[in-house]
C-alpha atoms as a PDB file:
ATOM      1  CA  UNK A   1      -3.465 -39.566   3.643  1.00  0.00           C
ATOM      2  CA  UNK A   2      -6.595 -37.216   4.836  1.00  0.00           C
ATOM      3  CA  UNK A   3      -8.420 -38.909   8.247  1.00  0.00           C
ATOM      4  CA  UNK A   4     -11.702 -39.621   5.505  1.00  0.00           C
ATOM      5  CA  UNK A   5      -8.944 -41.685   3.324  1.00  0.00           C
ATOM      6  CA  UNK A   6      -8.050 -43.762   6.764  1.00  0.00           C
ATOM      7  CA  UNK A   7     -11.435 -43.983   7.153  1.00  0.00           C
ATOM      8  CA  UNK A   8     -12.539 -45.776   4.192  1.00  0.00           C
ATOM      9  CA  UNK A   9      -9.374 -47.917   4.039  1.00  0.00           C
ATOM     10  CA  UNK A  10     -10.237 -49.434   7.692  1.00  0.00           C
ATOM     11  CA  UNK A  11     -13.727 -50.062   6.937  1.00  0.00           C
ATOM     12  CA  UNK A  12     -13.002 -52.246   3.727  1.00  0.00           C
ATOM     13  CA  UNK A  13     -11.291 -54.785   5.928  1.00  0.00           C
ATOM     14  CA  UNK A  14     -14.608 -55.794   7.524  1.00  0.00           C
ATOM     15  CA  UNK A  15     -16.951 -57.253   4.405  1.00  0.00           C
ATOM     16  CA  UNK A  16     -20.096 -56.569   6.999  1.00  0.00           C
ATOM     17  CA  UNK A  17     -20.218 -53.787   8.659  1.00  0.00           C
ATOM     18  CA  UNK A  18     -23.081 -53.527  11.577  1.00  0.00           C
ATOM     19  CA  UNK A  19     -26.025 -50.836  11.100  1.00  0.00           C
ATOM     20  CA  UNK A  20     -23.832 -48.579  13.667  1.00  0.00           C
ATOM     21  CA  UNK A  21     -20.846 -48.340  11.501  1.00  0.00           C
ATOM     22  CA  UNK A  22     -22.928 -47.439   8.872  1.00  0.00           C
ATOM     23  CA  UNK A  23     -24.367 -44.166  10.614  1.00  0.00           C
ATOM     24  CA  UNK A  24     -21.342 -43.421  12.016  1.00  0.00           C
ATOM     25  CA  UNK A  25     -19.867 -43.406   8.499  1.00  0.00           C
ATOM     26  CA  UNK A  26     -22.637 -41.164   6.972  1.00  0.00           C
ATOM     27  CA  UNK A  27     -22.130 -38.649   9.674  1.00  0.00           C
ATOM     28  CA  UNK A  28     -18.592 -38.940   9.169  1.00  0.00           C
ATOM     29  CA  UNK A  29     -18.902 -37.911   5.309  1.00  0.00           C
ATOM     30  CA  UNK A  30     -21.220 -35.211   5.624  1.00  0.00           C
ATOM     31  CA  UNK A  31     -19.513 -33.288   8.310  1.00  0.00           C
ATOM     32  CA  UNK A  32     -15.760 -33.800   6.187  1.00  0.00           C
ATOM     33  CA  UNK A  33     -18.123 -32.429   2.598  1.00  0.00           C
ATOM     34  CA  UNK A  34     -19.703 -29.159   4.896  1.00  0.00           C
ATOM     35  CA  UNK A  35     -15.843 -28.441   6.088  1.00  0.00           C
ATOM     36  CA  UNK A  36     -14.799 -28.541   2.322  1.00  0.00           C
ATOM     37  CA  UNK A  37     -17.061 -26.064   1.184  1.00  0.00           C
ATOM     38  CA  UNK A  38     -16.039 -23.418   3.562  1.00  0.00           C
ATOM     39  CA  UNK A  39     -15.580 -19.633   2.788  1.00  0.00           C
ATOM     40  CA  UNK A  40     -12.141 -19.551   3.936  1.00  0.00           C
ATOM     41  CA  UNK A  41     -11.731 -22.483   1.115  1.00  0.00           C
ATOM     42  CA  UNK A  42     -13.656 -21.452  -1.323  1.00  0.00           C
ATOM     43  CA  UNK A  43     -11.335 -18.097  -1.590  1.00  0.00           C
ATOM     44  CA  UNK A  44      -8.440 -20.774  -3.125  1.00  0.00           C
ATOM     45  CA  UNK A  45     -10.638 -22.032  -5.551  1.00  0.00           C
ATOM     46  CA  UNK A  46      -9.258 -20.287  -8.827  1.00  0.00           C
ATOM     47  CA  UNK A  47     -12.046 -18.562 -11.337  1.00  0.00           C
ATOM     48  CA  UNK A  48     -10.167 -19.249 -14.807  1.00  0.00           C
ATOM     49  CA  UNK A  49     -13.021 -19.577 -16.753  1.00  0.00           C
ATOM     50  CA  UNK A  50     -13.864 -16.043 -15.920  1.00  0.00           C
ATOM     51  CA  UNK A  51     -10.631 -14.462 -16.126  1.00  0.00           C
ATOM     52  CA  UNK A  52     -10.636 -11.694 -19.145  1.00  0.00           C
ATOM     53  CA  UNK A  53      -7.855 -11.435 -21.153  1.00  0.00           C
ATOM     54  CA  UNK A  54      -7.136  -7.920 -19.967  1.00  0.00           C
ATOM     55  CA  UNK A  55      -7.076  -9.685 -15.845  1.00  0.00           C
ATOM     56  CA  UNK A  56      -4.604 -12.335 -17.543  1.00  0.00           C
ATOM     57  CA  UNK A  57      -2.075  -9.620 -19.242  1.00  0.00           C
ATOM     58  CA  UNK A  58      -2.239  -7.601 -15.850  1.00  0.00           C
ATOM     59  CA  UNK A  59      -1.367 -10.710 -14.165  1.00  0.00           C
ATOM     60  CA  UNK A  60       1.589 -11.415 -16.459  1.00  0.00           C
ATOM     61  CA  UNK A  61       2.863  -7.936 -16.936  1.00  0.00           C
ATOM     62  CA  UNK A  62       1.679  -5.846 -14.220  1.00  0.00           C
ATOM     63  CA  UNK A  63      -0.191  -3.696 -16.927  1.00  0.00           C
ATOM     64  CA  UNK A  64      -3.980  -3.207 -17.140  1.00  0.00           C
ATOM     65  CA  UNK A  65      -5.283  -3.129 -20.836  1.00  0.00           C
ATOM     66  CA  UNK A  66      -8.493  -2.814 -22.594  1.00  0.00           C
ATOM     67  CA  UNK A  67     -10.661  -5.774 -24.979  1.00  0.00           C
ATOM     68  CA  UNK A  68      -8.419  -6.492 -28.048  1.00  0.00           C
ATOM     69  CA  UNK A  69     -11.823  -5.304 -29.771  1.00  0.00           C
ATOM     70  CA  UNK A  70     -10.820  -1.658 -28.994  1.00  0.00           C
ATOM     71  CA  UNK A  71      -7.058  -2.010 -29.743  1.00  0.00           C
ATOM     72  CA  UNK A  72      -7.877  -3.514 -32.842  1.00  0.00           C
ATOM     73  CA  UNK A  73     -10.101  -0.227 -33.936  1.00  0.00           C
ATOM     74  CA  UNK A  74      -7.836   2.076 -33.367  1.00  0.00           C
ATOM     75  CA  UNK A  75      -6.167   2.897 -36.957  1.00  0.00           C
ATOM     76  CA  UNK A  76      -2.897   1.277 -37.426  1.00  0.00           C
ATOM     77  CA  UNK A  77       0.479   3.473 -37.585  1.00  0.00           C
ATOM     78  CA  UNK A  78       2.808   2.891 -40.621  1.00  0.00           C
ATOM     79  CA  UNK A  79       5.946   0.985 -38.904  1.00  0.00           C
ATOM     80  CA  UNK A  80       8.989   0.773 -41.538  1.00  0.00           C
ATOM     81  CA  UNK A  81      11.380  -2.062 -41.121  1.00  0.00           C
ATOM     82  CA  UNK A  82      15.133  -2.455 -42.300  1.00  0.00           C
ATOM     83  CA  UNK A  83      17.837  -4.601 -41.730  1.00  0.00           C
ATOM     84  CA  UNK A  84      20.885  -3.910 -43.600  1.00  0.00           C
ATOM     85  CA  UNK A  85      21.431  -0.192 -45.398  1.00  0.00           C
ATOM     86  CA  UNK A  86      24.530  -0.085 -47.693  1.00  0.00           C
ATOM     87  CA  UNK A  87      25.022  -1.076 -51.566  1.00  0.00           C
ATOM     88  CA  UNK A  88      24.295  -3.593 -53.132  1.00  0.00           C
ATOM     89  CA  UNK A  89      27.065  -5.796 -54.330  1.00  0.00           C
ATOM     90  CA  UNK A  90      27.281  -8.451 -57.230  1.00  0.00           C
ATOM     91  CA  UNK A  91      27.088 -11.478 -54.914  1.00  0.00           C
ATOM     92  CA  UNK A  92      23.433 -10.400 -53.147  1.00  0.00           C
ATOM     93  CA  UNK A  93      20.600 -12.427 -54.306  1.00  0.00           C
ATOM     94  CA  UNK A  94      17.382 -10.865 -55.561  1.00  0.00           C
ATOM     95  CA  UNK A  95      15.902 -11.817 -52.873  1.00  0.00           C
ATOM     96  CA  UNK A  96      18.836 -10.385 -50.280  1.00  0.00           C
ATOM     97  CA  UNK A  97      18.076  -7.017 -51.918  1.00  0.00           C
ATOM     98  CA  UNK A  98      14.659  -7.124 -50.587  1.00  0.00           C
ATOM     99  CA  UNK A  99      16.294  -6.820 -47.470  1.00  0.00           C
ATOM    100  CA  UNK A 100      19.161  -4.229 -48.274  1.00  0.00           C
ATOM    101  CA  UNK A 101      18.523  -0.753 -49.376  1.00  0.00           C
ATOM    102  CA  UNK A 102      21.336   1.184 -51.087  1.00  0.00           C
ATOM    103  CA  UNK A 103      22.754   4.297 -49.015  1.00  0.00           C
ATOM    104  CA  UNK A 104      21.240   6.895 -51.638  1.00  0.00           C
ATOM    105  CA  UNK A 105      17.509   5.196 -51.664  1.00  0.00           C
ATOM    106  CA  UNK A 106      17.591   5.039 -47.775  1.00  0.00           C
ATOM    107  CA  UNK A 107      18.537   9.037 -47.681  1.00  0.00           C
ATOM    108  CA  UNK A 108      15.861   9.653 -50.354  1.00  0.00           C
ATOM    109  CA  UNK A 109      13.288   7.782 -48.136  1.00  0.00           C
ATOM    110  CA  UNK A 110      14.069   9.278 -44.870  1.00  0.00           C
ATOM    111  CA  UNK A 111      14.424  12.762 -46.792  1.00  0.00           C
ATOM    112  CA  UNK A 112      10.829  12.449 -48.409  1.00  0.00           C
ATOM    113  CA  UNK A 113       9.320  11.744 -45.026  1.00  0.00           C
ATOM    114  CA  UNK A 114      10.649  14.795 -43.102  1.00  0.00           C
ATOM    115  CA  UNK A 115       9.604  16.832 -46.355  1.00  0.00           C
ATOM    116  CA  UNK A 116       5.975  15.382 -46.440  1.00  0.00           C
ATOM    117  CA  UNK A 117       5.618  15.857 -42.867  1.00  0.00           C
ATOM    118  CA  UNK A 118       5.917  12.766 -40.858  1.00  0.00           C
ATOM    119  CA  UNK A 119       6.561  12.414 -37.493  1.00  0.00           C
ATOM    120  CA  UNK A 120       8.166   9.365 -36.400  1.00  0.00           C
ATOM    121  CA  UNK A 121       7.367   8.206 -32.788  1.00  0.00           C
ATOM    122  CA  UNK A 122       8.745   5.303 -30.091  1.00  0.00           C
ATOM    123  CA  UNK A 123       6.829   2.513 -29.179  1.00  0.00           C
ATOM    124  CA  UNK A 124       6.069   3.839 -25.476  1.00  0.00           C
ATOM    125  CA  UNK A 125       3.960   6.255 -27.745  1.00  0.00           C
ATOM    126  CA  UNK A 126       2.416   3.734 -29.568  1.00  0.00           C
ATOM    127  CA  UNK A 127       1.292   1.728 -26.896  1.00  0.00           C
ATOM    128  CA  UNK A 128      -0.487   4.931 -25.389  1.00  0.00           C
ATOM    129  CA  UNK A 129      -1.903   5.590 -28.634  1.00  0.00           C
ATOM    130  CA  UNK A 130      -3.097   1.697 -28.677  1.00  0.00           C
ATOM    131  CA  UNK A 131      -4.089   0.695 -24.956  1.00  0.00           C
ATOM    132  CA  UNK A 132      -4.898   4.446 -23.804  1.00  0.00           C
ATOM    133  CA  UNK A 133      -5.846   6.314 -27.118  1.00  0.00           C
ATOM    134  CA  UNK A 134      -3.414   9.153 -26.424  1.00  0.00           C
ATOM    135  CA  UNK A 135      -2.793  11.591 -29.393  1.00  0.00           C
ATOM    136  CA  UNK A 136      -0.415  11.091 -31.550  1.00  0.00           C
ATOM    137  CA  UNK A 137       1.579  13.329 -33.979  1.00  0.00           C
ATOM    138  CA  UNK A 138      -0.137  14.161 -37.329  1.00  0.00           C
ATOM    139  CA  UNK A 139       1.384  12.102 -39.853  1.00  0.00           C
ATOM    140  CA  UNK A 140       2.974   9.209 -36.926  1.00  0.00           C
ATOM    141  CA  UNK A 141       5.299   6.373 -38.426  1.00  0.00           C
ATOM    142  CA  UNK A 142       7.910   4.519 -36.473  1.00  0.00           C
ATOM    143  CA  UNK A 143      11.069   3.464 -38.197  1.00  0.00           C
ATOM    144  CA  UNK A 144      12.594   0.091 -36.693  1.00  0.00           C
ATOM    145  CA  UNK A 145      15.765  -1.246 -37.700  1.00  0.00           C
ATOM    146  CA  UNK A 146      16.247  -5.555 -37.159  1.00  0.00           C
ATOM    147  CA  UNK A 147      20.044  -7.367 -36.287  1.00  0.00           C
ATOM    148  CA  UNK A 148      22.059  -4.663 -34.975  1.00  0.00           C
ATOM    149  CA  UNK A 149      23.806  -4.237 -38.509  1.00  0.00           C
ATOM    150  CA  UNK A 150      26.540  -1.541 -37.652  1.00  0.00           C
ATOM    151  CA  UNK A 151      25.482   0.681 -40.921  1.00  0.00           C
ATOM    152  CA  UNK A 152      22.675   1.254 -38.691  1.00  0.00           C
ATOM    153  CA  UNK A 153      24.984   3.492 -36.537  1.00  0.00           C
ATOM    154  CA  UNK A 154      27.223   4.079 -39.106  1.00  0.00           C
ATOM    155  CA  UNK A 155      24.392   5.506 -41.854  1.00  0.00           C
ATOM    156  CA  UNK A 156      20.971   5.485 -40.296  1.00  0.00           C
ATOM    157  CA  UNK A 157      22.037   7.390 -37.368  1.00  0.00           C
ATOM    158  CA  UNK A 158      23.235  10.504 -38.825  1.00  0.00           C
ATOM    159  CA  UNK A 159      20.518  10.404 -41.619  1.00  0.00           C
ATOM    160  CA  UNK A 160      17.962  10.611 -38.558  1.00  0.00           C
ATOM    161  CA  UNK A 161      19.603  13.407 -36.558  1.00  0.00           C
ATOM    162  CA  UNK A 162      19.442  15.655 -39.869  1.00  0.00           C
ATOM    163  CA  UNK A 163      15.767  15.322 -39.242  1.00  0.00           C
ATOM    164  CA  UNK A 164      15.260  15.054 -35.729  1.00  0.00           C
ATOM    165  CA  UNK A 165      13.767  10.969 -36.096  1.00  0.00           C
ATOM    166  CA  UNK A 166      14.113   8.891 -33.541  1.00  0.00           C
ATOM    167  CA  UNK A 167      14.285   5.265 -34.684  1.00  0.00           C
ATOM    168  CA  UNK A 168      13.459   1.649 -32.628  1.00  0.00           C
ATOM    169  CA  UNK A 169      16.600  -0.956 -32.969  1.00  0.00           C
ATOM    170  CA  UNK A 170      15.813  -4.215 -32.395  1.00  0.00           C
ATOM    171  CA  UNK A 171      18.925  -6.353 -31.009  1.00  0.00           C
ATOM    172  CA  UNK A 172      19.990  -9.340 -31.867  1.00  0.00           C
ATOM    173  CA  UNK A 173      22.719  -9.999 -29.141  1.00  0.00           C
ATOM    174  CA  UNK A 174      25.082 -13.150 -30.576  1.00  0.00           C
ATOM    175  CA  UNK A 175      26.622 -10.387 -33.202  1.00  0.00           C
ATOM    176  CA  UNK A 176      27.328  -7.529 -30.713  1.00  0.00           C
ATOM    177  CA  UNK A 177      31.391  -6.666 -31.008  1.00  0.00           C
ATOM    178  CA  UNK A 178      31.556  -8.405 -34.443  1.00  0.00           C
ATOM    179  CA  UNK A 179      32.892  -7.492 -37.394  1.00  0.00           C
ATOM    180  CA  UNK A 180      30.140  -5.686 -39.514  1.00  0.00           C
ATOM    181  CA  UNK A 181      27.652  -5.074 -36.231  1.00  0.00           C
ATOM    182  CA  UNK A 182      27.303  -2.708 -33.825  1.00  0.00           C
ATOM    183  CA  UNK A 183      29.454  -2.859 -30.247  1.00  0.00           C
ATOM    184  CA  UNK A 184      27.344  -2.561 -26.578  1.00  0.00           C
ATOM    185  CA  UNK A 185      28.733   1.134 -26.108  1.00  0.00           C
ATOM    186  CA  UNK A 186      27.727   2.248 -29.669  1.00  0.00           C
ATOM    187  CA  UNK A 187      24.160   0.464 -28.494  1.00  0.00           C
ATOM    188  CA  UNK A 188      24.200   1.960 -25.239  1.00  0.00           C
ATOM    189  CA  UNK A 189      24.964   5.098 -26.879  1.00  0.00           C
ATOM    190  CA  UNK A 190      21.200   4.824 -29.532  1.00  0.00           C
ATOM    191  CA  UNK A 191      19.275   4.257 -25.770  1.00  0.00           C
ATOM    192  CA  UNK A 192      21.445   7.351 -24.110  1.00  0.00           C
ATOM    193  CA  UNK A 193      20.430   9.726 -27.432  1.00  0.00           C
ATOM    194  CA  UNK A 194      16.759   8.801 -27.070  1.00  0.00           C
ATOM    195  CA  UNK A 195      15.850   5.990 -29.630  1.00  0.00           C
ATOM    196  CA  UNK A 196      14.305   2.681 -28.314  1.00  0.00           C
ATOM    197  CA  UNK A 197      15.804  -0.804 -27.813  1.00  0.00           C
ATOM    198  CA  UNK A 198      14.134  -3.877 -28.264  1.00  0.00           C
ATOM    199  CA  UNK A 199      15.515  -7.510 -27.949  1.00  0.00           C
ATOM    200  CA  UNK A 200      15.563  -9.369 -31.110  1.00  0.00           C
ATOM    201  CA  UNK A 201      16.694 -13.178 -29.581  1.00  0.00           C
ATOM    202  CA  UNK A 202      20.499 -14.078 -29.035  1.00  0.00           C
ATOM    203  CA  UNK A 203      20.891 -15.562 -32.660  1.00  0.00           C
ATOM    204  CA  UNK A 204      17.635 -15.288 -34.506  1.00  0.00           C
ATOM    205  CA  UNK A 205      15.937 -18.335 -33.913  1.00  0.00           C
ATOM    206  CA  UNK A 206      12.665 -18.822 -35.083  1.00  0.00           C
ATOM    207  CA  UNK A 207      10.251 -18.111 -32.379  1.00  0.00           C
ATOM    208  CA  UNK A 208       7.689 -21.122 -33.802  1.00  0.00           C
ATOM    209  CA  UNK A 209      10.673 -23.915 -33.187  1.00  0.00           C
ATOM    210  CA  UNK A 210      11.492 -23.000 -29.358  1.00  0.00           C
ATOM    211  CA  UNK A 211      11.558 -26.188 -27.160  1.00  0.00           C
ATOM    212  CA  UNK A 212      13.307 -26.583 -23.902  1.00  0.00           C
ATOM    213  CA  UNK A 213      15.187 -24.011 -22.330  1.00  0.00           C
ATOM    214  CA  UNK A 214      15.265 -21.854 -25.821  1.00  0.00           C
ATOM    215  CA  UNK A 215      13.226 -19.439 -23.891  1.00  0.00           C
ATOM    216  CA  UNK A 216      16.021 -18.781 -21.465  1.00  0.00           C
ATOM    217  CA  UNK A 217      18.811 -18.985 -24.052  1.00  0.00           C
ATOM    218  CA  UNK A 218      16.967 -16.926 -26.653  1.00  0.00           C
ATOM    219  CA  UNK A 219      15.238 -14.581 -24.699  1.00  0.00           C
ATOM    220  CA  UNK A 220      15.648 -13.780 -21.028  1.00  0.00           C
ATOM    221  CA  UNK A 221      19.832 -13.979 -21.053  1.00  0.00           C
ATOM    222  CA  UNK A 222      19.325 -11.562 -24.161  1.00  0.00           C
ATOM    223  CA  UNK A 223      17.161  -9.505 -22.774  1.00  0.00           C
ATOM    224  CA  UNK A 224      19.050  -9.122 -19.147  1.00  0.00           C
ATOM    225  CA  UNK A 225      22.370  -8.845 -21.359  1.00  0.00           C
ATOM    226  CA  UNK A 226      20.211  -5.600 -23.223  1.00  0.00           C
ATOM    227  CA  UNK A 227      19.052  -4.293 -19.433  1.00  0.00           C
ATOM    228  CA  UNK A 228      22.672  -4.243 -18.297  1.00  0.00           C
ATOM    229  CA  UNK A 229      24.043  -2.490 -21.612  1.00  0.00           C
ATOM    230  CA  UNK A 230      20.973   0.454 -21.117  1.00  0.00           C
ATOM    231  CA  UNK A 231      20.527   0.913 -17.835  1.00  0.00           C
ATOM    232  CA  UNK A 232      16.444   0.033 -19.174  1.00  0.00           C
ATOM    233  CA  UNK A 233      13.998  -2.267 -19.304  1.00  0.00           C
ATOM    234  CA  UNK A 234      13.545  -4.539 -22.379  1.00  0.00           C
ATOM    235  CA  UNK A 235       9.599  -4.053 -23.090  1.00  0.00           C
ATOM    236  CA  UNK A 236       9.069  -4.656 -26.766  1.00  0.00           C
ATOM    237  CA  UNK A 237      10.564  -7.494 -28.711  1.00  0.00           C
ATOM    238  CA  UNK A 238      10.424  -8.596 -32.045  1.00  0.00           C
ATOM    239  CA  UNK A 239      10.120 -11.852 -33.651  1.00  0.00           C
ATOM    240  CA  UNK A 240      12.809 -12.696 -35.842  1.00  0.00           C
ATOM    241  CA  UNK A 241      11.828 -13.679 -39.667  1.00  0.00           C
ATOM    242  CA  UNK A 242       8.697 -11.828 -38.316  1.00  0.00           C
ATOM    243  CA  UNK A 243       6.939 -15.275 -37.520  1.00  0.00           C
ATOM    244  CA  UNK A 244       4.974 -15.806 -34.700  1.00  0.00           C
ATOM    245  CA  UNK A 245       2.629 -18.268 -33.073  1.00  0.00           C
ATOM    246  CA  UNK A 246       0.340 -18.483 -30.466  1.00  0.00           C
ATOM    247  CA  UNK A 247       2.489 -20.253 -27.941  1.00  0.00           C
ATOM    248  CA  UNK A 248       4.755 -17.577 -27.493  1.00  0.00           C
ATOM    249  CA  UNK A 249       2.948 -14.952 -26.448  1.00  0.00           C
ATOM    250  CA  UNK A 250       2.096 -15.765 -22.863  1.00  0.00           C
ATOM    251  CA  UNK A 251       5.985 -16.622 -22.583  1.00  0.00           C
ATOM    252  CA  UNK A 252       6.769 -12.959 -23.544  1.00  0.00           C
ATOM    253  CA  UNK A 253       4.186 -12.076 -21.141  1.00  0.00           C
ATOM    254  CA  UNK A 254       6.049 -13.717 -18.434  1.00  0.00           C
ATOM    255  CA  UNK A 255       8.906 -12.199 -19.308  1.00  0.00           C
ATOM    256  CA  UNK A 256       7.911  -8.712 -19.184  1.00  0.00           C
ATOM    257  CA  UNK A 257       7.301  -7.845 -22.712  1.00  0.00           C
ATOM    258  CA  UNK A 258       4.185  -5.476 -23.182  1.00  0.00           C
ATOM    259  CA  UNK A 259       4.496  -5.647 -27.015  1.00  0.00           C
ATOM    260  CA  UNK A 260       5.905  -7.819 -29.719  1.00  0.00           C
ATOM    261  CA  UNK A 261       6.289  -6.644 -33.168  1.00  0.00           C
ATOM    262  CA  UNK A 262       5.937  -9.441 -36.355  1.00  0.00           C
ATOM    263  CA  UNK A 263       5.833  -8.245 -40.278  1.00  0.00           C
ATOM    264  CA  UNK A 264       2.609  -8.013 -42.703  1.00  0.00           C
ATOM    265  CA  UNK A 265       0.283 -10.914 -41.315  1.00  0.00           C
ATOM    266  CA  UNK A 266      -2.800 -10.612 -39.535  1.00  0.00           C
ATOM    267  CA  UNK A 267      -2.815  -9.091 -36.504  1.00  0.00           C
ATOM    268  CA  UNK A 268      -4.627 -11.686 -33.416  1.00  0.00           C
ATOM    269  CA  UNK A 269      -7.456 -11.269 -32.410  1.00  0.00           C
ATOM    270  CA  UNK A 270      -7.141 -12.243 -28.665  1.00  0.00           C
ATOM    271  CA  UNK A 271      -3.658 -10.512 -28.338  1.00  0.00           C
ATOM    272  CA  UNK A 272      -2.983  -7.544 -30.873  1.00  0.00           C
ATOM    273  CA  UNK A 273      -0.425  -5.895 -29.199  1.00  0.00           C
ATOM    274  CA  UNK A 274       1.640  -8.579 -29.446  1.00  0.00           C
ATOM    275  CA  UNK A 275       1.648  -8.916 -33.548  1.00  0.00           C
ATOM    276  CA  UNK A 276       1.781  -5.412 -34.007  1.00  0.00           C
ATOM    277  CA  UNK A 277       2.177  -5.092 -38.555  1.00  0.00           C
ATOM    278  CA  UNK A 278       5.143  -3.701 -40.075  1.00  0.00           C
ATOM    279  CA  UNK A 279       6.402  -3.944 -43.454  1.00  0.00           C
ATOM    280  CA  UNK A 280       9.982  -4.577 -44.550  1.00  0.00           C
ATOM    281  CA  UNK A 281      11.087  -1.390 -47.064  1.00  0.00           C
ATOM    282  CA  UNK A 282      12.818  -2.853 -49.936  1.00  0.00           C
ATOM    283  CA  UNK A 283      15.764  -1.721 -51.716  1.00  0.00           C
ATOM    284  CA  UNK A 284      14.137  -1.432 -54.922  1.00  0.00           C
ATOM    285  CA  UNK A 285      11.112   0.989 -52.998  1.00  0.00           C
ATOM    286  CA  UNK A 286      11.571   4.646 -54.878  1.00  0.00           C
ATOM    287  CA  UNK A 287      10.498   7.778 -51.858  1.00  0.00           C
ATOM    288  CA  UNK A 288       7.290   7.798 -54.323  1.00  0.00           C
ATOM    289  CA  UNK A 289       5.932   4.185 -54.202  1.00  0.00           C
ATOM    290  CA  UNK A 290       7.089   3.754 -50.098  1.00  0.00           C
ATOM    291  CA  UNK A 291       4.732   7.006 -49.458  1.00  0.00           C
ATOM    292  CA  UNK A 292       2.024   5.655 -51.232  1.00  0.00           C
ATOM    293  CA  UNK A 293       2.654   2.253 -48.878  1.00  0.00           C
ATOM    294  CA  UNK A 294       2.483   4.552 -45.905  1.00  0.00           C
ATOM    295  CA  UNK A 295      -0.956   6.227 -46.941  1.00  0.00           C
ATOM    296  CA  UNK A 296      -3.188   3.147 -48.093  1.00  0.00           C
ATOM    297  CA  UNK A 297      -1.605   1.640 -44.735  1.00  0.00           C
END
C-alpha cells in the first residue's frame, strides 16, 4: 500500500479531524498528484490509441510495412492452389475432385503456363512486390501446393523442373513419414532445391475453432518442427480449409509470420497481407479455362 493509501486509511479513524489535519492533508495530495505526472513517468505511459497498424506489425514481427491502403492497390498476382495430383478413382466424390487433378490435366496446366509465358515467383518476392513495390516478372503467378501429399514430390516436382518453376509447399506436419505423404528429407530436399516452405498446422485444424493452447500445438511446435527440418525460418503460413478470422492474425504476428495465405474471400482491410487470395485449380479446369482464371484475376 502507497504512503497516500496509509494516509487516507489513518485519517478515517478520527470522524473530526481539526482544521490542521485538513491542510496538512491538501498539501499532502497535491505534492503526491505533481510527483505522478513527472516526465520520467509519463515516458511509461503507453500511446495505443495512436499506434498505426504499420508501428503494431513492426512491433510483432520486427518488419516495417506501409498503410494496408497501398498494399491493397497494388494489383493482385494469380496464386494457384492444389492439394492432391493423381487420378481420379471411382470412390472420390464430386466434390473430392474439386480438389484432385488427374496427372495428364496437371501436366497440361503447368505446360500451358511455361508456353504462354508465365513466370512463377516465391513469396519473399511477393511480399517485395506488396510491402516494397519491387518489380516483378512479366506474367508473375505462384503455384502453392496444401498437405504435403507425396505426389507433390512424386509428380509436381519433376513437372516443375522441366520448366524451371519453383513452387510454395505448405506443410501440414501430423502426416510427414506416412504412407501416401511426403518424408522430412524429401521436404528438406523442396527447401535445399529452392522452392518455399510454409507451415500448414500439425493436423489441419480450423484456424476459427483454436482455444487454449491450440496455438502452441497447431502452430509454433509445427512450425519449430519445419525450422529444424530446413535449416529456415517459417514466415508464411496458410490457413487450412482457407478460413480465417480476425483473431488469428495478431497470434501469427507473434509468432513470426509476415504473411498468411487463405482462398477466394475478401482480402482485410486492416491486415491484407495476411489473407493474401488464391484459388483452388480444379480437376475438371481444361489449360484453356484456368488461363482465362489467371487473366480476369
Amino acid at each position: 500500500m502507497s504512503t497516500f493509501s496509509l494516509y487516507l486509511s489513518s485519517s478515517k479513524k478520527s470522524e473530526k479531524p481539526d482544521m490542521r489535519n485538513l491542510i496538512t492533508a491538501s498539501v499532502f495530495i497535491c505534492i503526491f498528484l505533481v510527483a505522478c505526472q513527472s516526465p520520467e513517468d509519463k515516458t511509461k505511459i503507453p500511446k495505443t490509441d495512436s499506434t498505426s497498424k504499420s508501428d503494431q506489425t513492426k512491433i510483432t514481427t520486427g518488419i516495417t510495412v506501409p498503410p494496408a491502403a497501398i498494399i491493397l492497390k497494388r494489383k493482385e498476382i494469380p496464386i494457384l492452389c492444389y492439394h492432391q495430383i493423381r487420378d481420379w478413382r471411382p470412390t472420390d466424390s464430386k466434390n473430392a475432385r474439386s480438389y484432385i487433378v488427374p496427372v495428364s490435366a496437371f501436366r497440361e496446366q503447368l505446360k500451358m503456363l511455361a508456353d504462354s509465358g508465365y513466370h512463377t515467383i516465391l513469396p519473399d518476392e511477393l511480399y517485395a512486390y506488396l510491402t516494397k513495390g519491387k518489380n516483378l516478372p512479366a506474367r508473375s503467378i505462384m503455384l502453392t501446393y496444401d498437405d504435403t501429399d507425396l505426389d507433390q514430390y512424386t509428380v509436381a516436382l519433376p513437372e516443375m523442373k522441366k520448366y524451371g518453376f519453383k513452387g510454395v509447399f505448405f506443410i501440414m506436419t501430423v502426416s510427414l513419414g506416412k504412407p501416401h505423404y511426403m518424408s522430412k528429407e524429401q521436404v528438406k530436399e523442396l527447401s535445399d532445391q529452392g522452392h518455399a516452405i510454409g507451415s500448414h498446422t500439425w493436423d489441419h485444424h480450423n484456424v476459427k475453432k483454436y482455444q487454449g493452447n491450440d496455438w502452441i500445438i497447431q502452430i509454433e511446435k509445427p512450425t519449430h518442427q519445419l525450422e529444424t527440418i530446413t535449416g529456415r525460418h517459417m514466415r508464411y503460413f496458410a490457413y487450412p480449409f482457407g478460413l480465417w478470422n480476425k483473431e488469428a492474425i495478431p497470434e501469427l504476428k507473434k509468432r513470426g509470420f509476415i504473411a498468411a495465405f487463405q482462398l477466394n474471400e475478401k482480402r482485410d482491410e486492416n491486415d491484407p497481407l495476411y489473407t493474401i487470395r488464391r484459388i483452388i485449380v480444379p480437376g475438371s479446369w481444361s489449360p484453356a479455362t484456368l488461363n482465362r482464371w489467371i487473366v480476369t484475376f
